[in-house]
Protein backbone atom coordinates (compact mmCIF):
# COMPACT_ATOMS: atom_id res chain seq x y z
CA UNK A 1 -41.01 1.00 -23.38
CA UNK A 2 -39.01 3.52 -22.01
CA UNK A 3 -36.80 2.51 -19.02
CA UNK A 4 -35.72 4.69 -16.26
CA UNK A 5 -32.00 3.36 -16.22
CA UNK A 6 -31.72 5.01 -19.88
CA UNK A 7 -33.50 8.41 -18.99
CA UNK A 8 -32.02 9.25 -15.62
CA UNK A 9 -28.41 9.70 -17.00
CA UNK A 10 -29.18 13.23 -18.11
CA UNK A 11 -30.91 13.73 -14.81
CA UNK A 12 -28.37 12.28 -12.72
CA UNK A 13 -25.75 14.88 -14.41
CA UNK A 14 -27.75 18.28 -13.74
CA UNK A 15 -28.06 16.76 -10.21
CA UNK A 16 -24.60 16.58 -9.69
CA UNK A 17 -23.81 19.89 -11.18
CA UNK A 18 -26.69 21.13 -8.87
CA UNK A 19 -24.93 19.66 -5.87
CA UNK A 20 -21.41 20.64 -6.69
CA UNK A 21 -21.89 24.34 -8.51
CA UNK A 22 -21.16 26.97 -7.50
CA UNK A 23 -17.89 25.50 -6.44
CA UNK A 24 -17.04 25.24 -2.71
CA UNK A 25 -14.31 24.22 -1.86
CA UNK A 26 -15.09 22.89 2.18
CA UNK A 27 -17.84 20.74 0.74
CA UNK A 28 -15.48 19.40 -2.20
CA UNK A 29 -13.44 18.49 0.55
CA UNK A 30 -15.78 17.04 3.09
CA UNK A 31 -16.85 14.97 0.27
CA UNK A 32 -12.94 13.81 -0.58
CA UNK A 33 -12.81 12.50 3.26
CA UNK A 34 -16.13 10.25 1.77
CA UNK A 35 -14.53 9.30 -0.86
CA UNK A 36 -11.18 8.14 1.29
CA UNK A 37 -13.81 5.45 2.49
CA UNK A 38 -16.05 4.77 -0.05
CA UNK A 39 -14.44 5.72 -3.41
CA UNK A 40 -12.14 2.76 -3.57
CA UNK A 41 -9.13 5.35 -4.29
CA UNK A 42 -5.28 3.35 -3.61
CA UNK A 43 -1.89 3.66 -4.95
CA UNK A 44 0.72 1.40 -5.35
CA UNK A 45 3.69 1.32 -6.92
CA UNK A 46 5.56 -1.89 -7.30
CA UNK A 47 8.88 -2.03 -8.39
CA UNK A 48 9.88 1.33 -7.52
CA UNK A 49 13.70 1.99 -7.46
CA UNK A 50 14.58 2.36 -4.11
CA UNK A 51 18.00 3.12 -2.20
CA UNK A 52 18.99 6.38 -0.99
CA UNK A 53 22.42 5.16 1.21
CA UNK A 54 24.16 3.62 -1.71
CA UNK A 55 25.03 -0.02 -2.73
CA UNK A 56 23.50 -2.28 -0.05
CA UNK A 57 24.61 -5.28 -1.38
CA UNK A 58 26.79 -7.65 0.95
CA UNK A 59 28.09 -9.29 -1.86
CA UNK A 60 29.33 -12.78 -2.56
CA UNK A 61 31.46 -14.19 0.98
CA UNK A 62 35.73 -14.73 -0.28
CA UNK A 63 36.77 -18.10 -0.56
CA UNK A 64 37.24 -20.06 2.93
CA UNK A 65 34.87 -17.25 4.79
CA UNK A 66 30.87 -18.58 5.85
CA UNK A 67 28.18 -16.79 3.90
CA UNK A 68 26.30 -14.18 6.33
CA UNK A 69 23.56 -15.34 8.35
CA UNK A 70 20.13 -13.67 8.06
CA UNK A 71 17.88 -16.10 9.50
CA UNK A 72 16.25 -14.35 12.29
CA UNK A 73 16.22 -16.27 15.90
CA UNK A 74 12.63 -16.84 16.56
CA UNK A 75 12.73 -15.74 20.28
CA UNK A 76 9.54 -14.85 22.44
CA UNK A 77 10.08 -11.55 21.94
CA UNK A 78 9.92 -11.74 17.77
CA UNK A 79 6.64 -13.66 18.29
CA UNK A 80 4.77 -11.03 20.62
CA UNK A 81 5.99 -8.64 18.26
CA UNK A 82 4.79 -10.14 14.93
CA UNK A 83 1.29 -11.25 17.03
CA UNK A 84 1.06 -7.22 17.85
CA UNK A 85 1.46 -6.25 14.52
CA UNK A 86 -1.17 -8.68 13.27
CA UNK A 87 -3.28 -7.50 15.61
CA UNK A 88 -2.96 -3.92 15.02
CA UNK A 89 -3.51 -4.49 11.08
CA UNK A 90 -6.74 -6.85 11.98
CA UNK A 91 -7.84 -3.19 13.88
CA UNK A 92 -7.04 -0.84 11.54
CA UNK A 93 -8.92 -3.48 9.07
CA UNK A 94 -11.90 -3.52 10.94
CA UNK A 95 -12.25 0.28 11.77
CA UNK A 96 -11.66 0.81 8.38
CA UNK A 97 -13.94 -0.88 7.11
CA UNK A 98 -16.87 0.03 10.00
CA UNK A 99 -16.53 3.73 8.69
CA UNK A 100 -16.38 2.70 4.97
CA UNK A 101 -19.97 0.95 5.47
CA UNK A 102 -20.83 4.07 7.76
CA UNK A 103 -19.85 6.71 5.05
CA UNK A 104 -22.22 5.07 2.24
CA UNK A 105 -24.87 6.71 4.54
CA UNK A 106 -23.21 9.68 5.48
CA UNK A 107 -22.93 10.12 1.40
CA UNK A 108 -26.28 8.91 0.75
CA UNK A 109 -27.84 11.40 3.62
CA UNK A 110 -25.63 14.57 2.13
CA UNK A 111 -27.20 13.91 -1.52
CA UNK A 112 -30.69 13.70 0.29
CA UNK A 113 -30.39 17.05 2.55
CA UNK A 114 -27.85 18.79 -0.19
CA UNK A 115 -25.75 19.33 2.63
CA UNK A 116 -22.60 17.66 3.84
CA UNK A 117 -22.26 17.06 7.47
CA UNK A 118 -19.86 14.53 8.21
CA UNK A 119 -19.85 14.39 12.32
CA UNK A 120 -23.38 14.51 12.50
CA UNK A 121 -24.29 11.76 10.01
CA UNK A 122 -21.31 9.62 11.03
CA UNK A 123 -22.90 9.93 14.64
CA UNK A 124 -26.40 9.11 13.49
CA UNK A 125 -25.60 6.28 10.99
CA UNK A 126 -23.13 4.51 12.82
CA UNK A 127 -24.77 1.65 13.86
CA UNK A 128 -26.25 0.66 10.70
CA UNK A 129 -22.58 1.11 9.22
CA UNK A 130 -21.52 -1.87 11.39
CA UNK A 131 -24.52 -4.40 10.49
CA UNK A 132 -23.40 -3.19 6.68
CA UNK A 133 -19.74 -4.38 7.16
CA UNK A 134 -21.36 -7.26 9.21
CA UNK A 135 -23.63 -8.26 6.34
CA UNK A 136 -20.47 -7.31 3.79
CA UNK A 137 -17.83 -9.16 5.51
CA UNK A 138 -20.21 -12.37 6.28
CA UNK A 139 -20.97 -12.75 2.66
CA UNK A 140 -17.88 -12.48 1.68
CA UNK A 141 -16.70 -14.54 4.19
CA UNK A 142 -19.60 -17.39 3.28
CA UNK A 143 -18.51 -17.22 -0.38
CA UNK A 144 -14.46 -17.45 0.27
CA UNK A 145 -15.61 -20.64 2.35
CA UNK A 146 -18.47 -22.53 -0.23
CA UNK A 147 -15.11 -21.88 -2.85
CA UNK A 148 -12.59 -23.16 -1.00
CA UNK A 149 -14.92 -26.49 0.10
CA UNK A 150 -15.90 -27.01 -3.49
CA UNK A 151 -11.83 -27.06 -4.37
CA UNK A 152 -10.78 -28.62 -1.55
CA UNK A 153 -13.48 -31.74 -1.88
CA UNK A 154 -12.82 -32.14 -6.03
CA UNK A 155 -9.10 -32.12 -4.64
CA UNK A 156 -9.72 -34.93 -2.04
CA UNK A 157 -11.85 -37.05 -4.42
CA UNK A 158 -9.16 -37.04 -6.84
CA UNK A 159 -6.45 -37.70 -4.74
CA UNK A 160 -7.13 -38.08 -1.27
CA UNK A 161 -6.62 -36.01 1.78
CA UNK A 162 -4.46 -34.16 2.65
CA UNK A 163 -3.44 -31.89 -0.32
CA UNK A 164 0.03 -32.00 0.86
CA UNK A 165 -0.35 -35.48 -0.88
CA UNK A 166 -2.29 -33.96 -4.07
CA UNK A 167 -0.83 -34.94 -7.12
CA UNK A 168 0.71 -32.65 -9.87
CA UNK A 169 -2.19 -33.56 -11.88
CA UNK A 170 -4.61 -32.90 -9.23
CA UNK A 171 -3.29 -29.41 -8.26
CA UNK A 172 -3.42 -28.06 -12.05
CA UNK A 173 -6.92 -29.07 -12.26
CA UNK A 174 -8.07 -27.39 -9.20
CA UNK A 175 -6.24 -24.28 -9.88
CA UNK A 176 -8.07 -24.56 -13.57
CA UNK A 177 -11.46 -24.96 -11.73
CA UNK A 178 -10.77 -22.19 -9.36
CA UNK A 179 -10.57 -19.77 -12.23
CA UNK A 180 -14.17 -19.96 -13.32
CA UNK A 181 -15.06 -20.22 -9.26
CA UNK A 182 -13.56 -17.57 -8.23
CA UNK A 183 -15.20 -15.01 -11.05
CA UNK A 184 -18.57 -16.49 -10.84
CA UNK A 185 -18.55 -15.57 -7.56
CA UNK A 186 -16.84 -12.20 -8.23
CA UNK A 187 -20.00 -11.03 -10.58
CA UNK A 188 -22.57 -12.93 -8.39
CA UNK A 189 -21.01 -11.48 -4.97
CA UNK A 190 -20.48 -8.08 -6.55
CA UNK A 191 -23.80 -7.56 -7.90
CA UNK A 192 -25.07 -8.45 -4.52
CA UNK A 193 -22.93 -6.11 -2.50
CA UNK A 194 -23.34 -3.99 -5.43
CA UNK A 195 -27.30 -3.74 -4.95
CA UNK A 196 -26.78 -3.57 -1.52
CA UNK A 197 -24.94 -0.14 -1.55
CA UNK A 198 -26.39 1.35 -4.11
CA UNK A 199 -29.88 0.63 -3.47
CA UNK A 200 -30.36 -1.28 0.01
CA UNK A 201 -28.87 1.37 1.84
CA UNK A 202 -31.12 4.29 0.81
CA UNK A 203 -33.85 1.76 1.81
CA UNK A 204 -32.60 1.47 4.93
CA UNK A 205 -32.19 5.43 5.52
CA UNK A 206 -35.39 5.97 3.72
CA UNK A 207 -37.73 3.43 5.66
CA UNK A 208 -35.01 2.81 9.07
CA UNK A 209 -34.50 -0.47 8.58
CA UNK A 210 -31.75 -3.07 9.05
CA UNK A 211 -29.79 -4.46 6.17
CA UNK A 212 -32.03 -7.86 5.88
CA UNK A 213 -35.14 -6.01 6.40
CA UNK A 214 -33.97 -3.46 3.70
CA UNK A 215 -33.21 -6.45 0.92
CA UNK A 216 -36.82 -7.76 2.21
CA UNK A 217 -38.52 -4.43 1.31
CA UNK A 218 -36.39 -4.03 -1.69
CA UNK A 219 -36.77 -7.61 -3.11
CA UNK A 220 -40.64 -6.85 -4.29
CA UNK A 221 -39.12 -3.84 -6.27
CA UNK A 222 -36.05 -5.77 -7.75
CA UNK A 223 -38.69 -8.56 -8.33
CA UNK A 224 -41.28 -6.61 -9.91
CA UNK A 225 -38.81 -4.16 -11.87
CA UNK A 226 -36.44 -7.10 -13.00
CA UNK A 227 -36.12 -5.11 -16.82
CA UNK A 228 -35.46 -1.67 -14.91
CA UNK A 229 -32.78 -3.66 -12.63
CA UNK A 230 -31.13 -5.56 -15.55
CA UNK A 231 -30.64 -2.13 -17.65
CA UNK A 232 -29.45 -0.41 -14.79
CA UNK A 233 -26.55 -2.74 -14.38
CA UNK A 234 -25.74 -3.12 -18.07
CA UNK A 235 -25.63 0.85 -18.16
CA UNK A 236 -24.30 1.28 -14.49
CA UNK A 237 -21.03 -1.32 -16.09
CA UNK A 238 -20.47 1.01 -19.22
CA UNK A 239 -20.69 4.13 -16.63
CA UNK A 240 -18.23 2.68 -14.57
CA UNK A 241 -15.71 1.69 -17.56
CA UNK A 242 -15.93 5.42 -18.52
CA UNK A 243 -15.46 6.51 -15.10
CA UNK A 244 -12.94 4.91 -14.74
CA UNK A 245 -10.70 6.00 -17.81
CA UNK A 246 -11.70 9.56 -16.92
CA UNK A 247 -10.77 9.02 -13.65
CA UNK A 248 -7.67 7.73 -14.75
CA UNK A 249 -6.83 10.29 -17.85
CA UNK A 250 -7.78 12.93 -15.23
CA UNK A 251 -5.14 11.33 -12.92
CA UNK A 252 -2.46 11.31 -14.86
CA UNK A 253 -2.51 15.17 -16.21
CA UNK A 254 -2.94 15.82 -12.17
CA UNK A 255 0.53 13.94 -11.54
CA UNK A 256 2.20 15.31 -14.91
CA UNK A 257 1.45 18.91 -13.58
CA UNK A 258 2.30 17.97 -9.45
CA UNK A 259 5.45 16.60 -10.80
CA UNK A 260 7.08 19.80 -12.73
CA UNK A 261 6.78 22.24 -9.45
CA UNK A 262 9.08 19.28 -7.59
CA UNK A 263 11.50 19.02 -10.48
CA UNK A 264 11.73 22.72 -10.69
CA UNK A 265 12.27 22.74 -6.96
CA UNK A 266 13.86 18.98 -6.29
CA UNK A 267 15.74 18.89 -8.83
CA UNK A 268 18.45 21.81 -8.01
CA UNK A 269 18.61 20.76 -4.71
CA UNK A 270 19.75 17.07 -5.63
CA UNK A 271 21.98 17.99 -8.33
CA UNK A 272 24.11 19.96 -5.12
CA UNK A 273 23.17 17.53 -2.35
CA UNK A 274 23.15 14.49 -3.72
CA UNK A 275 21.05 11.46 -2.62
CA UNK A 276 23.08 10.96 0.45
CA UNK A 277 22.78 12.40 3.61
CA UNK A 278 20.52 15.39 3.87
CA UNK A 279 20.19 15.15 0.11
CA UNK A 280 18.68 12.26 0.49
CA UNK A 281 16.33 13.50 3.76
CA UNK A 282 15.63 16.17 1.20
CA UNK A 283 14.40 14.04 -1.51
CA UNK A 284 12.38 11.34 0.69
CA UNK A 285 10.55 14.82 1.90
CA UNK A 286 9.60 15.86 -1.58
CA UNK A 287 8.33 12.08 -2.85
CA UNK A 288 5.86 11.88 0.20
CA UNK A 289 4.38 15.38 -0.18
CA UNK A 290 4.43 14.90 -3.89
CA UNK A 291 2.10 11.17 -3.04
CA UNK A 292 0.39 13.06 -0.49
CA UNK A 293 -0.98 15.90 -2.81
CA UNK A 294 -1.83 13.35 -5.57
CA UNK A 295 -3.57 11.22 -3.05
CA UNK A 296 -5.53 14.14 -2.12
CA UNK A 297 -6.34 15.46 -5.79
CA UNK A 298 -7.38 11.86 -6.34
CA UNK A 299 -10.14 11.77 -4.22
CA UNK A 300 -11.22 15.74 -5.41
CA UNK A 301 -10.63 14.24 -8.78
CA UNK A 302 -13.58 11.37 -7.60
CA UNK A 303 -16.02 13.75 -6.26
CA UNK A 304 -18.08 14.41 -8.91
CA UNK A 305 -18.04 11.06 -10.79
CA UNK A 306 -18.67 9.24 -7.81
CA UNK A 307 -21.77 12.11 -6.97
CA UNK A 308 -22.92 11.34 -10.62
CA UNK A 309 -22.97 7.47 -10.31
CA UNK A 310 -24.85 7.73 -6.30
CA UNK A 311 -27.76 10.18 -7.91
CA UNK A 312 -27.79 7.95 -10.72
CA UNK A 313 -28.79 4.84 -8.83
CA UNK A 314 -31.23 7.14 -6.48
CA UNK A 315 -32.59 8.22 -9.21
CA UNK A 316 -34.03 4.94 -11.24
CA UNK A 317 -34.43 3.69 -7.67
CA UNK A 318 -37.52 6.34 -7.41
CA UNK A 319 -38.54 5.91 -10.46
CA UNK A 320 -39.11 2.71 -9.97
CA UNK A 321 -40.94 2.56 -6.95
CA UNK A 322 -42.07 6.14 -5.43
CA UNK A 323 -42.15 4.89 -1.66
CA UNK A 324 -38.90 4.45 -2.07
CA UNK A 325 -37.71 7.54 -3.39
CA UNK A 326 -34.95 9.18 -1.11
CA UNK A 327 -34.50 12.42 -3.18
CA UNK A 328 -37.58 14.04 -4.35
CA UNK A 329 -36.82 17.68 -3.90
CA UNK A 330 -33.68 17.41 -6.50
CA UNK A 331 -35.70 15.00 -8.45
CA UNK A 332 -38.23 17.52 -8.92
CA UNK A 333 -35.85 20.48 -9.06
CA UNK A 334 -33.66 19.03 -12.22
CA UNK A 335 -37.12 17.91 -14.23
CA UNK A 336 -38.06 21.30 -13.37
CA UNK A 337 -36.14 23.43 -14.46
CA UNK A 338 -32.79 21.63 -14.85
CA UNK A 339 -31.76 22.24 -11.02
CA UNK A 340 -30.93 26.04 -11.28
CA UNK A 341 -33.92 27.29 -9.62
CA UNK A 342 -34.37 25.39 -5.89
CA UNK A 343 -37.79 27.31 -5.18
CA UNK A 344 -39.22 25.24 -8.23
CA UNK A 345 -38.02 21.88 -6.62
CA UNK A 346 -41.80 21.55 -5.39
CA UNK A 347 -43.04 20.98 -9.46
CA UNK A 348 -42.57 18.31 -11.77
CA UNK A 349 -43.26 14.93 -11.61
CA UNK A 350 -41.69 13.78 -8.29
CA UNK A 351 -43.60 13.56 -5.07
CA UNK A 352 -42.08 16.76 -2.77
CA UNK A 353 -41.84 15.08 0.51
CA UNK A 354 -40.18 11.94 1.92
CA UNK A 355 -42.60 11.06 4.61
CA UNK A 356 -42.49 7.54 6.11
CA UNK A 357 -39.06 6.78 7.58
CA UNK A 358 -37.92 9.01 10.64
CA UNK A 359 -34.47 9.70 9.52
CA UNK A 360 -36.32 11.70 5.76
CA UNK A 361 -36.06 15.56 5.81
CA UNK A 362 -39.04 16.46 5.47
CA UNK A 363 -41.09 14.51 8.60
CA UNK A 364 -40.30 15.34 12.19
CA UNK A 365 -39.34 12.63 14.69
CA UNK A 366 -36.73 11.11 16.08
CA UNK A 367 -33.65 8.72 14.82
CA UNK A 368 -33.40 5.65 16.33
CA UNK A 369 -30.26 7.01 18.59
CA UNK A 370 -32.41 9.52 19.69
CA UNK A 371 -31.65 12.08 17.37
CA UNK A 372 -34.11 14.72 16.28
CA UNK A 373 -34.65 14.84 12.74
CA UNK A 374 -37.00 17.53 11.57
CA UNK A 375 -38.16 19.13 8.12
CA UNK A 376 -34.86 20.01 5.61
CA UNK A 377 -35.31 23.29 5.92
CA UNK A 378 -35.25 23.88 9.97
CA UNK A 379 -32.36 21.62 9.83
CA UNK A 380 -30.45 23.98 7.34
CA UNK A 381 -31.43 27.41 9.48
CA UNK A 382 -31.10 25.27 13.19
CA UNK A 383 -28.42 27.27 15.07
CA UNK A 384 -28.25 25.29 17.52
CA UNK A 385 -27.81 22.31 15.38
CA UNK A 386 -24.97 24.29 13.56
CA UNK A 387 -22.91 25.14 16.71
CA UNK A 388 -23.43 21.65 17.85
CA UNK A 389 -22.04 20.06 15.26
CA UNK A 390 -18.33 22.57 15.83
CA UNK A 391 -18.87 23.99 12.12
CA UNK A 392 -18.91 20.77 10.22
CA UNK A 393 -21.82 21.50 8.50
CA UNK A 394 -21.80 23.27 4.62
CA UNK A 395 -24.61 24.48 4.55
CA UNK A 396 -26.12 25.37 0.56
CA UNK A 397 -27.01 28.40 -0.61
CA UNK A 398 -30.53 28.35 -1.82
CA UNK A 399 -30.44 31.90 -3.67
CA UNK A 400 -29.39 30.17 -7.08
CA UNK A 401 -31.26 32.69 -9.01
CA UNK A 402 -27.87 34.66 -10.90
CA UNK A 403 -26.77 31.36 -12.32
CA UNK A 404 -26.29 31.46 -15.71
């Protein structure tokens, strides 16, 4: 039986390529803010020498003199202050994370038009960004709580409440049974979340539905396709391992060769300034431009893989169940003809229109915020749309036919 999870690799690469070549460099970057939110890019770096004003170090108090004291007084004033900074990091959190879940439909809507418009999607998709960090953050929240009540109540029948009182014996053999909680739920709560982003949400573009009505319509296909689904995320895991250590190899040769331009440069300067006064200002200047450009490259660097592993799941999501297909035209194009030619993306085997759901390119209507959504190619040649949007659109060009 041959399986669509094994067969749309090859597919899922010419799309890419098709997508991404020839290169251009605004839609490489409009696609790097994407990735900022969903690409899962961070840096840290613990344990990095610090100190640029010297030996800090009070040292040990002489004989006969009291120690220093660095206990801060708790006044009113600490406490509004530490409640405003919680506050403002709860924010940040939640904004965040409203635009992550947004973006996973500004992505999924740029691989379906082959077009990256960031304002206008973010615009059109916001709402259904916040029910996905809704339904995100309430199953995580749900499975954080059933772990910690399972814990907590072995914990009390052992020993009583409350686990101030817990027992040496009693705390080792919760921490032992919160191991093989904690990544139970991991793989069962990541799958889930998983599913939901890869193939919930272009269920919910496709059709314009909310996030449980999207698992409803999507739970006959999982159901009914339970082999495709189960390959899929065996090959989807080995994807991501090798993702991941090309992501990583690719990484590293980006911040060997960022580094030697700031050691040509840095280093000079240093060597006469020193690391004190505007030596130091100096060298605090070249670390966070060096982090800033390697942040940057880092989500360039994602771009592609993370294009590859999105047409992948849309892809065997089609496959599986035509109705639900969100990206016929390339579907049809790379089958075709390998995706060099767009004016064959009508043959093959793939059905050339969306039809059904009001937000799909190719049936006229209206998005549920009111916006007009008409055919994929009047929204590519729209002027109007265009100056609208303040020149956030990359548009593609569809003359493909002198690539080699």
């Amino acid at each position: 039986m041959s399986l669509a999870a094994l067969n749309d690799i090859d597919d899922a690469i010419e799309a890419t390529k098709r997508f991404l070549t020839p290169f251009d460099r605004v839609r490489w970057f409009r696609l790097a803010v994407v990735m900022f939110f969903v690409g899962g890019v961070g840096f840290s770096f613990p344990g990095f020498p610090g100190g640029f004003g010297g030996d800090t170090d009070p040292g040990e108090p002489m004989p006969g003199e009291p120690g220093p004291d660095i206990t801060p007084e708790v006044t009113t004033e600490l406490l509004v202050l530490l409640a405003g900074i919680v506050l403002v990091g709860i924010l940040v959190f939640l904004l965040y994370s409203v635009a992550g879940a947004t973006m996973e439909f500004v992505f999924v809507a740029s691989l379906r038009d082959e077009e990256v418009r960031l304002r206008r999607y973010f615009k059109r998709y916001w709402r259904r960004g916040a029910r996905l960090f809704a339904f995100r953050f309430l199953v995580w929240t749900l499975s954080a709580g059933a772990a910690a009540g399972v814990l907590l109540g072995v914990g009390t029948g052992m020993s009583g409440w409350p686990p101030t009182g817990w027992s040496d014996g009693t705390i080792l053999a919760v921490i032992l049974l919160a191991i093989p909680i904690f990544l139970f739920l991991a793989v069962v709560v990541g799958t889930l979340l998983g599913f939901t982003t890869m193939f919930v949400v272009p269920v919910m573009l496709r059709e314009d539905r909310g996030v449980i009505g999207g698992w409803r319509r999507f739970w006959s296909t999982l159901v009914g396709n339970l082999v495709e689904f189960l390959a899929y995320l065996f090959v989807s895991f080995l994807l991501s391992i090798a993702v991941g250590m090309a992501v990583s190899f690719l990484l590293v040769l980006v911040a060997v060769a960022f580094a030697v331009p700031f050691l040509v440069v840095g280093a000079p300067l240093l060597f006469v300034l020193g690391l004190s006064g505007a030596g130091g200002l100096v060298a605090l200047v070249l670390v966070f431009a060096y982090l800033l450009l390697l942040f940057v490259a880092s989500l360039l660097v994602l771009v592609p893989f993370q294009t590859f592993l999105r047409y992948y799941a849309l892809l065997v999501l089609g496959d599986v169940d035509g109705d639900l297909d969100v990206i016929p035209d390339t579907r049809a194009a790379v089958r075709a003809d390998g995706g060099d030619d767009r004016d064959g993306a009508t043959g093959g085997g793939a059905p050339t229109g969306n039809g059904g759901g009001p937000d799909d390119p190719g049936v006229g209507g209206t998005d549920t915020d009111g916006t007009p959504t008409g055919g994929t190619d009047a929204s590519r040649t729209d002027a109007s749309v265009d100056e609208a949007d303040g020149g956030w659109n990359v548009d593609r060009d569809d003359d493909r036919d002198g690539r080699s």
